[in-house]
Protein backbone atom coordinates (compact mmCIF):
# COMPACT_ATOMS: atom_id res chain seq x y z
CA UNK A 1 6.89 31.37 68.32
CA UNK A 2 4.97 34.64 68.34
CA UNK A 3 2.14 34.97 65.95
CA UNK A 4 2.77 38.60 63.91
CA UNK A 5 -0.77 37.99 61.59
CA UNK A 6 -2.72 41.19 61.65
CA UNK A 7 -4.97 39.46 59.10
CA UNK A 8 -7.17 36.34 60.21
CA UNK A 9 -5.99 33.76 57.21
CA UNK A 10 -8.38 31.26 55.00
CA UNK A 11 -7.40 28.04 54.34
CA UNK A 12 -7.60 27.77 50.52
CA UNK A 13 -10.10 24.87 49.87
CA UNK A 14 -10.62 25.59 45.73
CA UNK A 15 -7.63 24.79 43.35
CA UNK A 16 -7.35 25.04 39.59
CA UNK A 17 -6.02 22.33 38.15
CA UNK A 18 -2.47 21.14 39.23
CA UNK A 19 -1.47 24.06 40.14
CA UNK A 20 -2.64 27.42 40.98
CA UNK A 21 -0.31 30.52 39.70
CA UNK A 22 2.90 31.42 38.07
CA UNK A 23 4.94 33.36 40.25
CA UNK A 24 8.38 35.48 39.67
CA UNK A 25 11.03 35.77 42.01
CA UNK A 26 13.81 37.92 41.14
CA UNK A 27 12.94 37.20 38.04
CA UNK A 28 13.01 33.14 38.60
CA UNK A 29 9.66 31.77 37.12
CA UNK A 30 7.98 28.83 39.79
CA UNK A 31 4.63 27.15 39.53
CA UNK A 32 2.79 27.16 42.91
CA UNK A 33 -0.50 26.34 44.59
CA UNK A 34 -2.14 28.60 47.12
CA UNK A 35 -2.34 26.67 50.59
CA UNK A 36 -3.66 29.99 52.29
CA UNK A 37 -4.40 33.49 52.19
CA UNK A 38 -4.91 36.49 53.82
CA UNK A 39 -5.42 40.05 53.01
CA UNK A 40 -2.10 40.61 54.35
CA UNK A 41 -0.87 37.91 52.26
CA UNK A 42 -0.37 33.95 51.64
CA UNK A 43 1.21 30.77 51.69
CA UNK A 44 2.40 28.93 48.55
CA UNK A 45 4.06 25.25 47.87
CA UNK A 46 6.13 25.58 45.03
CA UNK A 47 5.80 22.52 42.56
CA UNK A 48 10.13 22.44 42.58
CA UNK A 49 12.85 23.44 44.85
CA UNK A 50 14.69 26.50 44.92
CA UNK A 51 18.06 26.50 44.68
CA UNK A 52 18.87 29.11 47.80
CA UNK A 53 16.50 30.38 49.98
CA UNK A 54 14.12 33.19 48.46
CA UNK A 55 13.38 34.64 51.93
CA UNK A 56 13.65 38.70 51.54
CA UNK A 57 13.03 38.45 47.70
CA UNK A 58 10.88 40.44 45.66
CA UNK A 59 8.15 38.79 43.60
CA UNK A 60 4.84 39.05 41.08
CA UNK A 61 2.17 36.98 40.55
CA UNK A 62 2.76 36.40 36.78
CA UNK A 63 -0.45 34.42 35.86
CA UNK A 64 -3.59 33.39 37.97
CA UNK A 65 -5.03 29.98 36.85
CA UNK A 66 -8.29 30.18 38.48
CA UNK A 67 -11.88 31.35 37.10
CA UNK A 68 -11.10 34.56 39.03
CA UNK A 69 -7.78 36.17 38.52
CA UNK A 70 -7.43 37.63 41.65
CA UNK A 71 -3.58 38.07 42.46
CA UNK A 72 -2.20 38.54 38.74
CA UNK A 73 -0.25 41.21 39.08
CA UNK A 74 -0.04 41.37 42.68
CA UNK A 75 3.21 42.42 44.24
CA UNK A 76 4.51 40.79 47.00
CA UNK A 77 7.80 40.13 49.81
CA UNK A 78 8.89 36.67 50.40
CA UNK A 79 8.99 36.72 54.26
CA UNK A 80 10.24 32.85 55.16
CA UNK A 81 10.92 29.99 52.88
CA UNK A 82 11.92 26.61 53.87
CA UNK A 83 12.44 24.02 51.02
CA UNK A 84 9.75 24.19 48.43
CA UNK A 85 7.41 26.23 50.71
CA UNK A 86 7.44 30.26 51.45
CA UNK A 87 5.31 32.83 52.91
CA UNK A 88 4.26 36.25 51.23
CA UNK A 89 3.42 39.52 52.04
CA UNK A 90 1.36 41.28 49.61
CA UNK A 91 2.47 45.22 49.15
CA UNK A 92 -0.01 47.03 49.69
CA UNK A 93 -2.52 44.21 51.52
CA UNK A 94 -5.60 42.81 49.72
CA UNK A 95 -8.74 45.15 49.34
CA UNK A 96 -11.29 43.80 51.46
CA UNK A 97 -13.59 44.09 48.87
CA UNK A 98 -12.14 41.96 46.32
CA UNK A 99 -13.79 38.63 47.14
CA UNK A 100 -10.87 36.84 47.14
CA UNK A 101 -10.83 35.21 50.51
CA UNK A 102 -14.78 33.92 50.02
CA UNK A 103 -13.53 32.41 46.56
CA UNK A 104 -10.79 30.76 47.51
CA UNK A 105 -12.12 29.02 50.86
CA UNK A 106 -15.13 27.90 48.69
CA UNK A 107 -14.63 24.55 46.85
CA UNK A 108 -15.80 23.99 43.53
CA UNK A 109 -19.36 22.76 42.63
């Protein structure tokens, strides 16, 4: 399998507490926790199973349960999804500048 990354990914070592966002796919609510990220985008675990695949759905990150709120509000493209896990692409990509990759690939004190 060809790697397509443009972005260099982070392994997300810092979670809030069971899980890590609220997510909306075509207007389906899921819990999920981050497992990495990019500026490009990210993979979640969902904490249930879809009932069809969500690959070329829409979505918004409805609520951010860390200190930082990051990706609330973020838009995003589900580009795969295979049983209760599925990778995003943010639209637009992550500002550089945001902080979010050194936060998340920190754990907590």
């Amino acid at each position: 399998m060809n790697e397509r990354r443009v972005y260099a990914r982070t392994f997300a070592q810092r979670h809030a507490n069971g899980y890590d966002y609220d997510i909306e796919i075509d207007g389906q609510l899921y819990n999920a926790q981050l497992m990495d990220i990019s500026r490009g985008g990210a993979n979640f675990r969902l904490l249930s199973f879809p009932e069809s695949s969500l690959t070329g759905k829409q979505g918004v990150v409805k609520d951010d349960h860390y200190d930082y709120k990051y990706l609330k509000g973020v838009s995003y493209m589900v580009m795969w999804s295979q049983f209760n896990e599925m990778g995003i692409s943010f639209q637009p990509p992550l500002d550089e500048h945001t902080g979010a990759l050194g936060y998340y690939s920190s754990r907590r004190g």
